[in-house]
C-alpha atoms as a PDB file:
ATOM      1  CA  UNK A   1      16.792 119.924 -22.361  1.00  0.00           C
ATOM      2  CA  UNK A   2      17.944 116.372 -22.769  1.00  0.00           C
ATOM      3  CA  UNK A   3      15.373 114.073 -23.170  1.00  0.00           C
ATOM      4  CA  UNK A   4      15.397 110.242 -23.210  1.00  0.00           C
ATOM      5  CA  UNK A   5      12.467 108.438 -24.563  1.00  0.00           C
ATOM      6  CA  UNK A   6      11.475 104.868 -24.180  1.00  0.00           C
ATOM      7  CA  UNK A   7       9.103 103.013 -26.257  1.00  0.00           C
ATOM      8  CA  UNK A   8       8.294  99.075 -27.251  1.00  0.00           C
ATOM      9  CA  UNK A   9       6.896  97.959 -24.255  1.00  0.00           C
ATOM     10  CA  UNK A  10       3.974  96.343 -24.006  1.00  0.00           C
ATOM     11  CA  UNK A  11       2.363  93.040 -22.509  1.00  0.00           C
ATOM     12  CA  UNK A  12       3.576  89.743 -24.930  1.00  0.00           C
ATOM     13  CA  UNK A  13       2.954  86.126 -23.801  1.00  0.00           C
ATOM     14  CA  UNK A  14       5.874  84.098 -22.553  1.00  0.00           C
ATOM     15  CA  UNK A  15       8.703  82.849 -24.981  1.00  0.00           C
ATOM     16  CA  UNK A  16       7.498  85.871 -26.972  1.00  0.00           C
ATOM     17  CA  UNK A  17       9.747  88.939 -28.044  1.00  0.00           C
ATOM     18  CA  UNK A  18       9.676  92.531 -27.645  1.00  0.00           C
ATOM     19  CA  UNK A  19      12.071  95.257 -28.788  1.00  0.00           C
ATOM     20  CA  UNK A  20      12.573  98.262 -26.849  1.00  0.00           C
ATOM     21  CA  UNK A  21      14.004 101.261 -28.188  1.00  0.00           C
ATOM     22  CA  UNK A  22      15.221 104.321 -26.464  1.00  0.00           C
ATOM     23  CA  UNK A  23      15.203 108.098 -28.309  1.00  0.00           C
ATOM     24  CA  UNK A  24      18.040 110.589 -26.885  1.00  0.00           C
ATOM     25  CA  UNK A  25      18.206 114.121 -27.430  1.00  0.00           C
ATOM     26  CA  UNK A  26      20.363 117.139 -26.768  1.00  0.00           C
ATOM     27  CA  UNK A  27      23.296 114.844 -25.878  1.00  0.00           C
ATOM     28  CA  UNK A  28      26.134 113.993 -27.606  1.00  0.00           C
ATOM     29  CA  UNK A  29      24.790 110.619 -27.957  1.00  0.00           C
ATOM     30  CA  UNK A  30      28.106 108.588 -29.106  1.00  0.00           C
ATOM     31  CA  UNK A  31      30.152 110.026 -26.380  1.00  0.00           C
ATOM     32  CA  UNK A  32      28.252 108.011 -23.861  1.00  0.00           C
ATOM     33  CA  UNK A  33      27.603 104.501 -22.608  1.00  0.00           C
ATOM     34  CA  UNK A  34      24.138 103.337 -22.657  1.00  0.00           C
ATOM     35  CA  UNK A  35      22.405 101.014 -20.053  1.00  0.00           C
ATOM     36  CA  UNK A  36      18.830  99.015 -19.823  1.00  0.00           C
ATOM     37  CA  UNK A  37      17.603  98.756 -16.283  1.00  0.00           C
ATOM     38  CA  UNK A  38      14.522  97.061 -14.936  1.00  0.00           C
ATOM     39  CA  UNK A  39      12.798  97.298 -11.930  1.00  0.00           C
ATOM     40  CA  UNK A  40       9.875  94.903 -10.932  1.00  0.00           C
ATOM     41  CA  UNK A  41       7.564  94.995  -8.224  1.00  0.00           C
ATOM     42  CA  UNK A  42       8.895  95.211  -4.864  1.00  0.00           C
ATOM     43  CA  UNK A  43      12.276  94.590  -6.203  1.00  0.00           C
ATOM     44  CA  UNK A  44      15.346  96.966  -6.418  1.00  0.00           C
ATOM     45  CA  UNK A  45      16.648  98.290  -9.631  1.00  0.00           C
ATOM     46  CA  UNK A  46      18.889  96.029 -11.472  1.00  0.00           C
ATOM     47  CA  UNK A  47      21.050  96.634 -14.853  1.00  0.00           C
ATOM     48  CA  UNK A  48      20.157  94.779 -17.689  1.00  0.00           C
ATOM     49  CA  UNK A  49      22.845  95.194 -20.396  1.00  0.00           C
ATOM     50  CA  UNK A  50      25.401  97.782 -20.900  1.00  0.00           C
ATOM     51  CA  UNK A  51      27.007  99.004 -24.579  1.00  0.00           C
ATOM     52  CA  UNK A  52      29.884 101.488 -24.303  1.00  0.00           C
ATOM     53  CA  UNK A  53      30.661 104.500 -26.152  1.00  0.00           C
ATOM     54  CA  UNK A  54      32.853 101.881 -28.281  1.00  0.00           C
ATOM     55  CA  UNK A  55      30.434  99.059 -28.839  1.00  0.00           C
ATOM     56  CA  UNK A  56      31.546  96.890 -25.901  1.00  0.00           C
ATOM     57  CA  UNK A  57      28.534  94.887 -24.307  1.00  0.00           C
ATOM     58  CA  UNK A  58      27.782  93.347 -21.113  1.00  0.00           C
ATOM     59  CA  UNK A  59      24.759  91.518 -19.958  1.00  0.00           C
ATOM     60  CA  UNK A  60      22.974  90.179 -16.753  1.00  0.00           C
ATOM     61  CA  UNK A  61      23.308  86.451 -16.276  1.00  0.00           C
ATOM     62  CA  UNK A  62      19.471  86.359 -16.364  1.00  0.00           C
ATOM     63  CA  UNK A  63      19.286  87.816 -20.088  1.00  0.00           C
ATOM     64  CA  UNK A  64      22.186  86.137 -21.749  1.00  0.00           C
ATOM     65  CA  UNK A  65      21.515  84.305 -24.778  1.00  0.00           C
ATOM     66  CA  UNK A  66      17.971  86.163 -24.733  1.00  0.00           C
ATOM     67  CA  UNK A  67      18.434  89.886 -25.035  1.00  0.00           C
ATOM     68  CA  UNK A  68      20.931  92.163 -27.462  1.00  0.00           C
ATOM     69  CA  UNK A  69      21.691  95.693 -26.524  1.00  0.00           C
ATOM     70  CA  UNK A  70      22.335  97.783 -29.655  1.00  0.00           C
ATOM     71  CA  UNK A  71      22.875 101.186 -30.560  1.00  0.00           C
ATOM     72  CA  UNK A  72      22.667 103.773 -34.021  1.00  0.00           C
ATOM     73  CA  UNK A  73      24.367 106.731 -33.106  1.00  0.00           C
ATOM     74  CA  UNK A  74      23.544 108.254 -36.200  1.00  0.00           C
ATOM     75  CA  UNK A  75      19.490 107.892 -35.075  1.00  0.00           C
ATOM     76  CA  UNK A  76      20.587 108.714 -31.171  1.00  0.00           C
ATOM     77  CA  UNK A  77      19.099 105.708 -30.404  1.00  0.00           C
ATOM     78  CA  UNK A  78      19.601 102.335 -28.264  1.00  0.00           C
ATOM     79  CA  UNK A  79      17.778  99.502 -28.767  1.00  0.00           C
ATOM     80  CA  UNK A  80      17.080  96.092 -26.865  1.00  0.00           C
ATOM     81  CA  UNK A  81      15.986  93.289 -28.316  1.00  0.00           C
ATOM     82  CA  UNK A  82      14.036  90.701 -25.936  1.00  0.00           C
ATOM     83  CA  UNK A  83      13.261  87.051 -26.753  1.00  0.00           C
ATOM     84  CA  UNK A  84      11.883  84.129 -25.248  1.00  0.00           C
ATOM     85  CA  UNK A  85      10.757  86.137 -22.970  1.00  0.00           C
ATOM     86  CA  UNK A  86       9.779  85.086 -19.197  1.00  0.00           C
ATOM     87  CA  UNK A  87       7.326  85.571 -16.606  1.00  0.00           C
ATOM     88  CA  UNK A  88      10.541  86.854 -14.746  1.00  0.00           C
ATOM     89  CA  UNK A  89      11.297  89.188 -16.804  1.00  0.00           C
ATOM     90  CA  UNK A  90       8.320  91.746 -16.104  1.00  0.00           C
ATOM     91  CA  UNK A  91       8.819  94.865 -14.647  1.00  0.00           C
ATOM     92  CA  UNK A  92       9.415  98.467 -15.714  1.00  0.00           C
ATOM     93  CA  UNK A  93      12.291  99.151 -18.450  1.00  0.00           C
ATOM     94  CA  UNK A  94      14.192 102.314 -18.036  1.00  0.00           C
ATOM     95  CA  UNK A  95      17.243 103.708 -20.364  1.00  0.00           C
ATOM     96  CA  UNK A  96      20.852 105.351 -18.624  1.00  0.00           C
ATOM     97  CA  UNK A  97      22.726 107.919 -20.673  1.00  0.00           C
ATOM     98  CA  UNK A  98      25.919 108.180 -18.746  1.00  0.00           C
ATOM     99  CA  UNK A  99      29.832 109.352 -18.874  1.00  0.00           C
ATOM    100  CA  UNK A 100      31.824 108.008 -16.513  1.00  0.00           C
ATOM    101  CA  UNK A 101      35.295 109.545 -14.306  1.00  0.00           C
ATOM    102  CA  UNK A 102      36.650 106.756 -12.454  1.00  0.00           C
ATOM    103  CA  UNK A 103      33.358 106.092 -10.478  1.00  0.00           C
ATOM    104  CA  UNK A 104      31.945 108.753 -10.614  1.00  0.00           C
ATOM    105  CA  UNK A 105      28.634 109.421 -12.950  1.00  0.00           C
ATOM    106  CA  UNK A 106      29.657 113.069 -14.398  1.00  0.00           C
ATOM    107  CA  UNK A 107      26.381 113.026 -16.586  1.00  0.00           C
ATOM    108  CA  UNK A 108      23.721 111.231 -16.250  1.00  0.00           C
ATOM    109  CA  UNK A 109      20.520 110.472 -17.978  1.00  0.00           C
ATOM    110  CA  UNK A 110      17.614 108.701 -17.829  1.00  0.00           C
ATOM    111  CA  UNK A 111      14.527 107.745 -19.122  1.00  0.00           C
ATOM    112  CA  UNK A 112      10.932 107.456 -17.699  1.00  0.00           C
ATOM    113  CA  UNK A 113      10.818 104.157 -18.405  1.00  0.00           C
ATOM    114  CA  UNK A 114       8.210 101.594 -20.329  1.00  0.00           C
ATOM    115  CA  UNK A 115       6.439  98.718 -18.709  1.00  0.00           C
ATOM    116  CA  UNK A 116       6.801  94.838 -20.259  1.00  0.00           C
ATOM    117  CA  UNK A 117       4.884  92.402 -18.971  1.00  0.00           C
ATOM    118  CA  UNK A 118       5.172  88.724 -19.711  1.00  0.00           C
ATOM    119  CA  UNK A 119       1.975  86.776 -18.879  1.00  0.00           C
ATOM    120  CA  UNK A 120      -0.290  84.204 -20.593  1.00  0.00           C
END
């Protein structure tokens, strides 16, 4: 059963730093492209940052400059680190295991997510 864990989240003051990390198993974990989503109260789902199966990254405009998506494929793991954090940036983290046809999501993963909360 694949499984994809999140952990790292946690409530940290603003300008403060968090990393999350995000566990995959039963997957062949380089073969696909990784996402962080968030999804704050009363607010849609948004992506993050991206890394694909080759190391490529994108980011929101929101997070540039502030966050770095990562990945170790040899520990089936993707990371993101968060600093100076913002009262903005609250909401529930989740982690997307996915491969890609065109458009179309042929697998795809994700994780139950883990809450940050940025607050003094």
């Amino acid at each position: 059963q694949v499984q994809l864990v999140e952990s790292g989240g946690g409530l940290v003051q603003p300008g403060g730093s968090l990393r999350l990390s995000c566990a995959a198993s039963q997957i062949a974990f380089s073969t696909y492209d990784l996402g962080w989503y968030r999804q704050a109260p009363g607010k849609q789902r948004e992506l993050v940052a991206l890394i694909s199966s080759s190391g490529d990254t994108n980011y929101t405009d929101s997070v540039k400059g502030r966050f770095t998506i990562s990945r170790d494929n040899a520990k089936n793991t993707v990371y993101l680190q968060m600093n100076n954090l913002k009262s903005e940036d609250t909401a529930v983290y989740s982690c997307n295991a996915v491969i890609r046809v065109g458009e179309t999501r042929i697998y795809d993963y994700w994780g139950q997510g883990t809450r940050v909360t940025v607050s003094s």
